[in-house]
Protein backbone atom coordinates (compact mmCIF):
# COMPACT_ATOMS: atom_id res chain seq x y z
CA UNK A 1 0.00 0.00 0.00
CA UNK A 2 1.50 3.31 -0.46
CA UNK A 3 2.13 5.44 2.00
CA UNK A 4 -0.17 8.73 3.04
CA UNK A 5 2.92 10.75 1.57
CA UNK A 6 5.36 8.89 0.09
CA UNK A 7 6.71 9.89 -3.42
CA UNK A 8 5.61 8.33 -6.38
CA UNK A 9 8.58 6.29 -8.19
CA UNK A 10 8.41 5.23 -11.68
CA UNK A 11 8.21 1.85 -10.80
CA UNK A 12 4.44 2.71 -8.94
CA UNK A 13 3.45 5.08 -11.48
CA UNK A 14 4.12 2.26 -14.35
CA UNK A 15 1.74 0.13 -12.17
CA UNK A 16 -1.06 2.82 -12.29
CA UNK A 17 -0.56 3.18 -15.59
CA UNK A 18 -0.96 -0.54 -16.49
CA UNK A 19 -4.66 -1.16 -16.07
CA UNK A 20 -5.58 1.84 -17.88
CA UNK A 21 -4.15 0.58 -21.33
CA UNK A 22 -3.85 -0.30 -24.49
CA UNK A 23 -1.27 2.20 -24.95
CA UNK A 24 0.33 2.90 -28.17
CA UNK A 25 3.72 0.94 -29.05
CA UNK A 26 5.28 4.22 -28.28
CA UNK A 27 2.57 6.30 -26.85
CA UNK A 28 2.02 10.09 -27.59
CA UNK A 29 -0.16 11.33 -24.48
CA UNK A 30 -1.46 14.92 -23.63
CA UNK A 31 -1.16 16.38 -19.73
CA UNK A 32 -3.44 18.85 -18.67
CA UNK A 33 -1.15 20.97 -16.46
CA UNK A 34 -2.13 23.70 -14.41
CA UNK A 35 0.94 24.21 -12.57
CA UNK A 36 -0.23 23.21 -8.95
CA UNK A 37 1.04 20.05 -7.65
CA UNK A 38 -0.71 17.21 -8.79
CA UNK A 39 -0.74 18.16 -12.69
CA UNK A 40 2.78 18.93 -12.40
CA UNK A 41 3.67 15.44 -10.82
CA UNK A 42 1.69 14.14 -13.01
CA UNK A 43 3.24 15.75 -16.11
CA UNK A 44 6.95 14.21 -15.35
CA UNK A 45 5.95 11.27 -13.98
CA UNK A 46 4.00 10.95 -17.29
CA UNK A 47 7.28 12.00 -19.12
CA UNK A 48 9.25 9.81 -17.49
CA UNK A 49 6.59 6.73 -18.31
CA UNK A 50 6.60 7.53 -22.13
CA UNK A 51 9.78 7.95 -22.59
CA UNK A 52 11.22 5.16 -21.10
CA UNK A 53 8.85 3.51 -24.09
CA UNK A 54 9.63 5.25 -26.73
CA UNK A 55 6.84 7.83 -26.72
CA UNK A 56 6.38 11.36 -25.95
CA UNK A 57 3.96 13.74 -23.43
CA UNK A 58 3.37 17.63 -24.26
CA UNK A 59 1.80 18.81 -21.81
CA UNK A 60 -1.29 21.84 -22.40
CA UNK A 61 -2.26 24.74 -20.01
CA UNK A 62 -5.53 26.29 -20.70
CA UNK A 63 -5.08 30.04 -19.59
CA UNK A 64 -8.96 30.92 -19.25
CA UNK A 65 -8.02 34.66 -18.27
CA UNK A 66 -10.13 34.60 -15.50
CA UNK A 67 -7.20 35.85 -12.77
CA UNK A 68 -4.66 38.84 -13.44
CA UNK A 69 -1.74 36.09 -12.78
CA UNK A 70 -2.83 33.28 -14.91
CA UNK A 71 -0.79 34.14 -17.81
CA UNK A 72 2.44 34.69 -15.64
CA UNK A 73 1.78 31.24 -14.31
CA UNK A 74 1.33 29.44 -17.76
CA UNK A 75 4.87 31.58 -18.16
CA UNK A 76 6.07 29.55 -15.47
CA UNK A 77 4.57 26.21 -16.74
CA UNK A 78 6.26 26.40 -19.99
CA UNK A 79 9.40 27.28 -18.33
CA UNK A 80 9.67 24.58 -16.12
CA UNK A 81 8.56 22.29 -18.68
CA UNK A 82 11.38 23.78 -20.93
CA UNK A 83 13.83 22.93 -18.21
CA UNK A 84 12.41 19.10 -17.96
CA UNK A 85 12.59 18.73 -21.66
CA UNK A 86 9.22 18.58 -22.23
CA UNK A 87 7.01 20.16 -24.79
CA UNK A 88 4.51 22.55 -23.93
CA UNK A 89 1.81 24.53 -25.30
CA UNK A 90 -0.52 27.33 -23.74
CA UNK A 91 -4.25 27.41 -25.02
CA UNK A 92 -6.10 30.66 -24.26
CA UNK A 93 -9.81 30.77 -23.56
CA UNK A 94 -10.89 33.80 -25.64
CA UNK A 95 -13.83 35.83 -25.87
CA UNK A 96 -16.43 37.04 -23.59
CA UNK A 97 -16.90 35.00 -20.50
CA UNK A 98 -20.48 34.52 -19.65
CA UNK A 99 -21.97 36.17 -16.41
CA UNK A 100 -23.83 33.23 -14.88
CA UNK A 101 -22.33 29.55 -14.51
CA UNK A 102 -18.80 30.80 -14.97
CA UNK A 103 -17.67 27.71 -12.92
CA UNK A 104 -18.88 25.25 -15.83
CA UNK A 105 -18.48 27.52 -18.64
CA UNK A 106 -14.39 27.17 -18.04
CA UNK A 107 -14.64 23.77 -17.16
CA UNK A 108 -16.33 23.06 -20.63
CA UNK A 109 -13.99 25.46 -22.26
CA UNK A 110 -11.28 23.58 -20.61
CA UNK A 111 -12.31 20.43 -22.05
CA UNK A 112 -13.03 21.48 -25.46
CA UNK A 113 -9.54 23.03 -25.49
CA UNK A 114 -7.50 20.28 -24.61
CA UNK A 115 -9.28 17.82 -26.84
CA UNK A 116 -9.50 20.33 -30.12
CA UNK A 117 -5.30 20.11 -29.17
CA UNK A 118 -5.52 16.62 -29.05
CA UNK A 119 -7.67 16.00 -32.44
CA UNK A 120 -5.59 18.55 -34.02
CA UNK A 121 -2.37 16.61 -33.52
CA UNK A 122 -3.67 12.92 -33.56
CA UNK A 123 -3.10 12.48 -29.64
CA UNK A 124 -5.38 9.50 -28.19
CA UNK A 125 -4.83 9.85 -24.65
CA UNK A 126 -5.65 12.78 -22.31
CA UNK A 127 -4.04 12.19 -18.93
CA UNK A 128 -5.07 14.20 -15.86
CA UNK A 129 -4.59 14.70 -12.93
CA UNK A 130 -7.56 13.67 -10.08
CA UNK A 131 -6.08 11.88 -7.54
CA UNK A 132 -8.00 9.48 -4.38
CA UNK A 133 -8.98 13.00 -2.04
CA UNK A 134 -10.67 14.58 -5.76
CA UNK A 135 -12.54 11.35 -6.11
CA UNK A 136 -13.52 11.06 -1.96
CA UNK A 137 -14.54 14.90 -2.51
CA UNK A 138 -16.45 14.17 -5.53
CA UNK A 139 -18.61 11.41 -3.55
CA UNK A 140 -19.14 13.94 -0.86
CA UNK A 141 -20.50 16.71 -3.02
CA UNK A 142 -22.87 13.86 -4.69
CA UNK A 143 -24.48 12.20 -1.68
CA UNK A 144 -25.31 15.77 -0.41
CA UNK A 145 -26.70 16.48 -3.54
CA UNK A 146 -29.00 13.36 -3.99
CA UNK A 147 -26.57 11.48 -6.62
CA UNK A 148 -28.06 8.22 -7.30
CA UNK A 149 -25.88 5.24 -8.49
CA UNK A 150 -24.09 7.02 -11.81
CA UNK A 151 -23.04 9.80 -9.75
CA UNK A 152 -21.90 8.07 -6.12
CA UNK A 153 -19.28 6.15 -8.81
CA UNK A 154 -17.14 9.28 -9.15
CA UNK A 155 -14.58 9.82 -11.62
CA UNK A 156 -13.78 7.30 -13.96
CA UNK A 157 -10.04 5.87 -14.60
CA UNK A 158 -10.88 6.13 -18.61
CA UNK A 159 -13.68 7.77 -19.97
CA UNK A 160 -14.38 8.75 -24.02
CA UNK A 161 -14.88 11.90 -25.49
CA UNK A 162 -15.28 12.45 -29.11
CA UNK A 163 -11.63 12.57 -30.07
CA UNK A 164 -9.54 11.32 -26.73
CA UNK A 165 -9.30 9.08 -24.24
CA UNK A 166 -9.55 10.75 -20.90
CA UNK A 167 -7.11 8.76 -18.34
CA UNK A 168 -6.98 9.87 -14.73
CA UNK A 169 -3.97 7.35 -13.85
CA UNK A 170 -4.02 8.87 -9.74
CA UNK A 171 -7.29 8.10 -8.95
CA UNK A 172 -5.98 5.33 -6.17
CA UNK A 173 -3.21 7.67 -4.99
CA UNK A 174 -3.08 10.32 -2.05
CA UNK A 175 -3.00 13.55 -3.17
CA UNK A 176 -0.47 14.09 -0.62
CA UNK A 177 1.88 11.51 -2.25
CA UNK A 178 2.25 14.52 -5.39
CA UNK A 179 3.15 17.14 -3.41
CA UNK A 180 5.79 14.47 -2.24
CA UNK A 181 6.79 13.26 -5.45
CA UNK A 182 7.48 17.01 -6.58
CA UNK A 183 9.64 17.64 -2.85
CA UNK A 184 11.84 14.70 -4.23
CA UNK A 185 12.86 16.20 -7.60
CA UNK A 186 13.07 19.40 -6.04
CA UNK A 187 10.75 20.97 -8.32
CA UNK A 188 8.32 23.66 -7.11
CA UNK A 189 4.23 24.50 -7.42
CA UNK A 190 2.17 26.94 -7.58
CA UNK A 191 -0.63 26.91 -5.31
CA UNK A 192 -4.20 28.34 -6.59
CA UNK A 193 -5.78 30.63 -4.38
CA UNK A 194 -9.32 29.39 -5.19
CA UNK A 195 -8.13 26.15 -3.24
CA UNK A 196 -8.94 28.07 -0.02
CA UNK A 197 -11.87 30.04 -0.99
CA UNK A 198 -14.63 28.78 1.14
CA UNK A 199 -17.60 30.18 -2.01
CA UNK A 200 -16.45 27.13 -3.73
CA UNK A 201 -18.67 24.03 -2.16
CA UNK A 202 -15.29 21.64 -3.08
CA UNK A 203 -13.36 23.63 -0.74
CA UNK A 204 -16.27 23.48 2.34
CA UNK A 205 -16.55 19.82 1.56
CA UNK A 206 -12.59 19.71 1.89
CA UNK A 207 -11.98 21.52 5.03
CA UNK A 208 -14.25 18.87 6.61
CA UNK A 209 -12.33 15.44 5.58
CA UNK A 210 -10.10 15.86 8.83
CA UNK A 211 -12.99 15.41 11.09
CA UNK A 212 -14.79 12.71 8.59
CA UNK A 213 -11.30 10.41 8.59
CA UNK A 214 -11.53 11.32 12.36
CA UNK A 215 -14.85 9.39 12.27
CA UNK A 216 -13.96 6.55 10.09
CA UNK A 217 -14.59 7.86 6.86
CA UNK A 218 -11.55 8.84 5.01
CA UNK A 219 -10.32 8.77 1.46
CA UNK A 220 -9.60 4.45 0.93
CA UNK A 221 -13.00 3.86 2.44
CA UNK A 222 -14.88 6.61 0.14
CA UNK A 223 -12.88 5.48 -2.96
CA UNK A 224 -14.14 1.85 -2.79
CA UNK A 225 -17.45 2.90 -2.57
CA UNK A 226 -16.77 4.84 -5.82
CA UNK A 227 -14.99 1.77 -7.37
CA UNK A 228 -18.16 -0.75 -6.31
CA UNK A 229 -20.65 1.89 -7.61
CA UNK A 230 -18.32 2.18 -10.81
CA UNK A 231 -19.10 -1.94 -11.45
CA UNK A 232 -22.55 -1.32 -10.50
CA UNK A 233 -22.70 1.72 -13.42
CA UNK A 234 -21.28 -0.14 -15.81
CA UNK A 235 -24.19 -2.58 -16.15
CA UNK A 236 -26.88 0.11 -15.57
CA UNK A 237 -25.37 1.90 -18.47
CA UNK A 238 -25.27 -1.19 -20.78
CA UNK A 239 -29.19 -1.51 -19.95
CA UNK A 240 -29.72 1.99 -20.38
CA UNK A 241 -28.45 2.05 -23.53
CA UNK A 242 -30.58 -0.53 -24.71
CA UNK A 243 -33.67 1.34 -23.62
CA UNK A 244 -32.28 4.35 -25.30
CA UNK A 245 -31.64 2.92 -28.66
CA UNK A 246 -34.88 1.33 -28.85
CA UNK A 247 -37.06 4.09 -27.23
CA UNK A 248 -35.61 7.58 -28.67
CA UNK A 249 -34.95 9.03 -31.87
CA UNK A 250 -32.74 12.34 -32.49
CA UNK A 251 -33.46 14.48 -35.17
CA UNK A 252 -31.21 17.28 -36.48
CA UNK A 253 -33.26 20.07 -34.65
CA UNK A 254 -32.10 18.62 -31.74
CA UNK A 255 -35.78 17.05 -30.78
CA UNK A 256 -36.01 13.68 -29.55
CA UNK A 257 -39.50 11.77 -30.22
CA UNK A 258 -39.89 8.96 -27.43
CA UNK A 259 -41.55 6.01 -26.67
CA UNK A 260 -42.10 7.13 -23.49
CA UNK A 261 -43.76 3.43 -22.46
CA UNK A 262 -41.15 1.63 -23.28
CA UNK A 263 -38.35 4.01 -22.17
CA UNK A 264 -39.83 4.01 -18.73
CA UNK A 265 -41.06 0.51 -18.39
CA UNK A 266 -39.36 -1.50 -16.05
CA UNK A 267 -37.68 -0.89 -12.28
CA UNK A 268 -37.53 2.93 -11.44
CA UNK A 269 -33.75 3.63 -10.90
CA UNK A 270 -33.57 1.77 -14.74
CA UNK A 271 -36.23 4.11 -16.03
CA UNK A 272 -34.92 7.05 -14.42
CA UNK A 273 -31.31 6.05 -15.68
CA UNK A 274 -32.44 6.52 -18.84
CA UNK A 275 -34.93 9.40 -18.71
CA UNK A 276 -31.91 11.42 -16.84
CA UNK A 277 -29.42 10.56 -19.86
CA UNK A 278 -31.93 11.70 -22.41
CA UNK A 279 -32.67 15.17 -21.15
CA UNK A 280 -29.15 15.45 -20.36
CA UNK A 281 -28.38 15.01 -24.05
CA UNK A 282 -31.20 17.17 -25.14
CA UNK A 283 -30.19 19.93 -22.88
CA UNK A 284 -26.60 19.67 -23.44
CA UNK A 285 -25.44 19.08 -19.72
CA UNK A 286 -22.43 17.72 -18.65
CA UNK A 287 -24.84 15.13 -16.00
CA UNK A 288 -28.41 14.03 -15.39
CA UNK A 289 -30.73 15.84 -13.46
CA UNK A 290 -30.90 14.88 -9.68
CA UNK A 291 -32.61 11.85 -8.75
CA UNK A 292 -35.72 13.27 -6.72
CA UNK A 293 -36.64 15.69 -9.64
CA UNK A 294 -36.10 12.65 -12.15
CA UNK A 295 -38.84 10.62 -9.92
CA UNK A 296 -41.34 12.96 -9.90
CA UNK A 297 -40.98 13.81 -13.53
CA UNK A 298 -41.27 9.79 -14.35
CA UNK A 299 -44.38 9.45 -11.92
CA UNK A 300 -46.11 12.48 -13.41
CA UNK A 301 -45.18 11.12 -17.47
CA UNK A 302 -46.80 7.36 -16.22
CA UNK A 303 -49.90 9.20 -14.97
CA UNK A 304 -49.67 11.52 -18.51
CA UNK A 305 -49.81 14.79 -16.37
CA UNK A 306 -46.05 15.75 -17.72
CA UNK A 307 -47.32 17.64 -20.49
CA UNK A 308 -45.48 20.89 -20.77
CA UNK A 309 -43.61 20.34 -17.52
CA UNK A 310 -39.29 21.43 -18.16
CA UNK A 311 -36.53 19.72 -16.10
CA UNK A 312 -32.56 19.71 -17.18
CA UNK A 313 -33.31 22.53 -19.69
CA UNK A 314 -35.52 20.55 -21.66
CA UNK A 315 -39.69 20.85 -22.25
CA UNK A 316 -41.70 17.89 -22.61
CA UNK A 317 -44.68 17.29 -24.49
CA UNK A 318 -47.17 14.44 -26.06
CA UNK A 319 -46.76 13.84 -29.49
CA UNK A 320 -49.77 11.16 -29.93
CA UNK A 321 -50.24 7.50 -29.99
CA UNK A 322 -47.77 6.93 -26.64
CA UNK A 323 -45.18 9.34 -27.77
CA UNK A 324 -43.48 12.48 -26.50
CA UNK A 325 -41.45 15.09 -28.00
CA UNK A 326 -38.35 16.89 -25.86
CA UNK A 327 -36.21 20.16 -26.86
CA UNK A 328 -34.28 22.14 -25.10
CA UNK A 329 -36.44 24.30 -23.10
CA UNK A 330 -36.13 28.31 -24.47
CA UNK A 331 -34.99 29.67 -20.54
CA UNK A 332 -31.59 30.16 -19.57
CA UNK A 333 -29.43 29.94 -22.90
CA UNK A 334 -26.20 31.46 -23.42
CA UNK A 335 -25.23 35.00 -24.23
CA UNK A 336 -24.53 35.75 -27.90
CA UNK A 337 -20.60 34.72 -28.83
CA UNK A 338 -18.43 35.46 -32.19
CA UNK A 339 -17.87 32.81 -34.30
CA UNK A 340 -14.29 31.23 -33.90
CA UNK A 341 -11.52 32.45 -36.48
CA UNK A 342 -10.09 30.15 -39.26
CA UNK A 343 -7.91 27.65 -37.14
CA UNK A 344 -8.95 28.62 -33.54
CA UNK A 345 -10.62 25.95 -31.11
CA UNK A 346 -13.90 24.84 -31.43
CA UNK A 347 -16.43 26.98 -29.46
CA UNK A 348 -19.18 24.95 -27.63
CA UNK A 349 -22.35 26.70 -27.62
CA UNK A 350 -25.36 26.07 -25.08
CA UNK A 351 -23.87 22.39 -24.34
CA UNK A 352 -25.08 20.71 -27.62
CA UNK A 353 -23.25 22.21 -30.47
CA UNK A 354 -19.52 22.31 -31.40
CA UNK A 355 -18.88 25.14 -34.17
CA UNK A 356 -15.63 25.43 -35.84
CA UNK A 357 -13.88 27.38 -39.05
CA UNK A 358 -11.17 25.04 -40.58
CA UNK A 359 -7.78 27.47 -41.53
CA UNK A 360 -8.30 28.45 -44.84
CA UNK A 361 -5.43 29.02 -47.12
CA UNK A 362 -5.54 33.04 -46.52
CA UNK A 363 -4.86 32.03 -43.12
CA UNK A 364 -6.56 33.42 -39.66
CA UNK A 365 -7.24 37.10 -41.23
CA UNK A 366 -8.96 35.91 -43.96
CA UNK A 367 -12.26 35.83 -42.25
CA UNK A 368 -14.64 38.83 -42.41
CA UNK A 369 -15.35 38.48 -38.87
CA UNK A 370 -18.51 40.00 -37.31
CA UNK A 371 -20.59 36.98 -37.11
CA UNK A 372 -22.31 35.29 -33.92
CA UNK A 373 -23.77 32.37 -32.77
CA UNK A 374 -26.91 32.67 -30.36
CA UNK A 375 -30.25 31.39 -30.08
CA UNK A 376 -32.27 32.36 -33.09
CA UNK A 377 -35.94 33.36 -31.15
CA UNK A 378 -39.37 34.12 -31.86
CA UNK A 379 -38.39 36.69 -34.53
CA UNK A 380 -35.54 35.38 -35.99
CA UNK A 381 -37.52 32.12 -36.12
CA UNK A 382 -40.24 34.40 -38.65
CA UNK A 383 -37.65 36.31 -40.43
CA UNK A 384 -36.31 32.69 -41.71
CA UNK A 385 -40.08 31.30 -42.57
CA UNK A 386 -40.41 34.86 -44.28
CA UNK A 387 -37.30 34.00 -46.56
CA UNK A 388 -37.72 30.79 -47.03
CA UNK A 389 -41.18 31.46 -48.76
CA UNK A 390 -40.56 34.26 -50.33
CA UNK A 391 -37.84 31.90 -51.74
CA UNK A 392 -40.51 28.93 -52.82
CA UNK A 393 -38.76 26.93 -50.49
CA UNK A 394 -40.29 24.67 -47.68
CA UNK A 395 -40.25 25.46 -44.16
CA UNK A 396 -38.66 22.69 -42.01
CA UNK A 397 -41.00 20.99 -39.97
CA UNK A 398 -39.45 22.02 -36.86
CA UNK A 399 -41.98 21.64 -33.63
CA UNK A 400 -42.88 24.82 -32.51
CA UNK A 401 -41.50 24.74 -28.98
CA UNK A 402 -37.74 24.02 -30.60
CA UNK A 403 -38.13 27.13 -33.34
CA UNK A 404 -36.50 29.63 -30.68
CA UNK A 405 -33.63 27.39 -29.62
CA UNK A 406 -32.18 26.69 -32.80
CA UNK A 407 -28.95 28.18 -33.40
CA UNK A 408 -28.49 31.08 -35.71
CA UNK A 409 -25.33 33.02 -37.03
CA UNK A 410 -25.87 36.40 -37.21
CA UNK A 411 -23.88 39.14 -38.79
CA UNK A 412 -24.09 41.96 -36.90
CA UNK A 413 -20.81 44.41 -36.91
CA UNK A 414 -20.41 44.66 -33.20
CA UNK A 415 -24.71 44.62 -31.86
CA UNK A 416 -23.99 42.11 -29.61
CA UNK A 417 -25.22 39.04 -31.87
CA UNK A 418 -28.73 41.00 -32.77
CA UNK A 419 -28.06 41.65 -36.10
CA UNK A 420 -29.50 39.92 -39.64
CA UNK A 421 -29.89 35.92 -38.88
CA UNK A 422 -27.26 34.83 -42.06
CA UNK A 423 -27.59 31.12 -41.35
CA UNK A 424 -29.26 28.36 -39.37
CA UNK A 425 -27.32 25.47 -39.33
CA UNK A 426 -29.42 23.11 -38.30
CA UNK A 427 -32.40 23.30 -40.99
CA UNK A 428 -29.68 23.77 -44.24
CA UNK A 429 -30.74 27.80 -44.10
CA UNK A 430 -28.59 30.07 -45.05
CA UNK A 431 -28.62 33.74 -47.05
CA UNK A 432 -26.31 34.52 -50.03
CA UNK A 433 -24.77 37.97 -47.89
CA UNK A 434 -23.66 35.44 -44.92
CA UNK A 435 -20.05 35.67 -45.59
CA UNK A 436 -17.98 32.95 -45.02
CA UNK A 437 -20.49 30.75 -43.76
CA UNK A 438 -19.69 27.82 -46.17
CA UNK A 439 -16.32 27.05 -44.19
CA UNK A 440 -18.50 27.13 -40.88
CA UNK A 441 -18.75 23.20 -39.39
CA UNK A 442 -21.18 22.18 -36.70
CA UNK A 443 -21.68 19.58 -34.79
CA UNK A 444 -23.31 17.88 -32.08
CA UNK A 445 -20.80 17.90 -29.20
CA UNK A 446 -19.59 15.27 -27.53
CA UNK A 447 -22.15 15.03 -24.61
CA UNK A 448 -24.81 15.06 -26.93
CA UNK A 449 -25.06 11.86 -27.57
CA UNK A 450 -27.67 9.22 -25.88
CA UNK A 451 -24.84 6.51 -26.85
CA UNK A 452 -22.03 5.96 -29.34
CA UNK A 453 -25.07 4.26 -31.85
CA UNK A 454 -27.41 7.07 -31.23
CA UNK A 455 -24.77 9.63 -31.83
CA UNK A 456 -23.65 8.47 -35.35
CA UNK A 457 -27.30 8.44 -36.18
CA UNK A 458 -27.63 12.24 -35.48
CA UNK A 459 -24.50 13.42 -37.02
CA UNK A 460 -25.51 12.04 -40.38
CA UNK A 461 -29.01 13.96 -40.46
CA UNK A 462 -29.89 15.63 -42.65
CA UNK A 463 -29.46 19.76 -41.83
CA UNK A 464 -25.79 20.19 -40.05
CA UNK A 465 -23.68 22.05 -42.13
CA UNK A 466 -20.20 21.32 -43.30
């Protein structure tokens, strides 16, 4: 067993590593590194790892701008990286930051960064750095918010995203044992002040572990709960997944139609399994809704009194003959953003779709600029059905409630995304003065997908542009 503190040799850190394979022959893997202790032990022990196969780590720093010293520490992290031979690249999180949910909004950035790095350069494996106190906080945040069984099995070891592998190789390890491992090489950390700022729920539910290990109920204990929960998720998913194939169908307005009989039929934590995955993909959230809102939504769709009723960001509604329809509900969506230059990162807008420009040959200042992506509403909704008949062309058949919540690129020279609706991806609409929007490719992201089957299925509809 290793010790509370004890540094992590290469001989351990092989041994977390080996469950968590198939590797490459000589593997190329990614480190998220922040610069405080864990990433950064994670980073050369990572190095050390790959190299000693014949592979290579670069390790990424997403500077979100959020903090006036953030960019002096990715300065830092590239220079100590520098020193241990190891390459390193800073990705900025550009643009306006939104003023509600900023927490998740750089998290998701975050994400979409490092994987549009890893895509970009053919890297499989994403490596970071949770370690066995993350996952026993993690567990503690989720039993005092209701979790049921997905959420009291934590963090997983390996989990997919669209282009990487996500590998979390510490999860059994003190987090003590980094700040260990980096005393060793005599390498230094930076510690981030927002790891003792009591707002933060992480940090209350941290500042009471002493007394909870005091009690019996300390990191090894919590993290086998996670791992026995994590077996126990596994074959809820695989039944899930079943019910979600058979039950739902996406369509490229991002409306599902359900079988709402069959999705529900069955044990309750089953049904609600797979009632809390759909509106998570139709509402483009990271994780299901609670499980006491998820029961009384199921009890009141059995009884058929659901109608109209919202929950996850997503409306519900009967469709006829034992179906429903859900969208994303038209409350709470995101604050117009610009459209990504030629080259840039992806931009993830509202949860659900991933919007790109590929470089273009005239390189990044090639693009007009002053387009935006935001939620096309009531009136923009009208001003497209206008068009499209003055046109003689047909007006998708999108369900009223989901009109409003399509997304719309708007060219609008600086009004704040409230200018002339140029294109809507989503139903193939598009006018001949939106500039540039030809080289504009959208796509579902990653969490919007009820499984790998169901997402292949609503990539190839009909109405996404590329």
């Amino acid at each position: 067993m290793l010790g509370h503190a004890a540094p992590l040799d290469t001989a351990t850190f092989a041994a977390c590593m080996r469950p968590l394979g198939p590797f490459e022959p000589a593997p190329r893997l990614a480190v998220g590194v922040s610069g405080g202790p864990d990433s950064l032990a994670l980073v050369l022990l990572a190095h050390d790892w790959a190299v000693a196969r014949g592979g290579s780590v670069t390790a990424l720093t997403v500077d979100h701008g959020l903090r006036a010293e953030s960019a002096v520490e990715a300065r830092a992290v590239a220079a100590w990286m520098a020193a241990a031979g190891i390459p390193h690249h800073t990705l900025a999180w550009h643009g306006p930051h939104p003023v509600h949910g900023l927490q998740a909004a750089a998290r998701a950035a975050r994400f979409d960064r490092l994987e549009d790095w890893c895509r970009r350069h053919g890297v499989l494996d994403l490596l970071l750095a949770h370690h066995r106190d993350d996952q026993a906080e993690t567990l503690l945040q989720r039993l005092g918010q209701g979790s049921g069984p997905d959420g009291l099995a934590g963090m997983a070891p390996v989990s997919y995203r669209r282009h990487v592998r996500v590998v979390r190789p510490l999860l059994d390890v003190p987090g003590a044992c980094t700040r260990a491992t980096l005393t060793a090489r005599g390498q230094t950390w930076i510690e981030d002040p927002s790891n003792a700022n009591s707002l933060f729920q992480r940090v209350r539910v941290r500042d009471l572990t002493p007394a909870l290990a005091d009690a019996g109920v300390a990191g090894p204990g919590l993290a086998l709960v996670a791992a026995r929960a994590a077996e126990r998720r596994e074959e809820h998913r695989r039944r899930r997944d079943v019910r979600l194939v058979e039950a739902v169908a996406l369509d490229a307005f991002g409306v599902a139609r359900v079988d709402m009989a069959r999705l529900l039929a069955g044990p309750p934590s089953e049904a609600r399994a797979a009632l809390g995955r759909l509106l998570a993909c139709v509402g483009g959230r990271d994780r299901s809704p609670r499980v006491q809102p998820l029961e009384r939504l199921r009890r009141h769709l059995l009884d058929g009194s659901a109608a109209g009723m919202t929950l996850g960001r997503c409306h519900l509604w009967p469709a006829g003959e034992g179906t429903w329809r859900v969208c994303r509900e038209g409350r709470h969506l995101p604050d117009p953003m610009p459209v990504p230059r030629p080259g840039d990162p992806a931009v993830l807008w509202d949860g659900r779709l991933s919007v790109r420009v590929p470089a273009r040959d005239g390189g990044p200042d090639a693009d007009p600029g002053g387009r935006w992506i935001g939620a096309l509403g009531a009136e923009g909704w009208r001003t497209v059905v206008r068009a499209l008949r003055e046109a003689g062309r047909p007006v998708p058949p999108v369900p009223a409630p989901a009109r409003a919540v399509l997304m719309a690129v708007r060219s609008s020279d600086g009004l704040g995304g409230d200018g002339m609706v140029g294109a809507v991806p989503q139903i193939g609409y598009s006018t001949r003065s939106a500039e540039g929007h030809a080289g504009l490719v959208v796509r579902p992201a990653a969490r919007l997908s009820l499984t790998e089957a169901a997402r292949r299925l609503y990539e190839s509809a009909d109405g996404l542009c590329e």
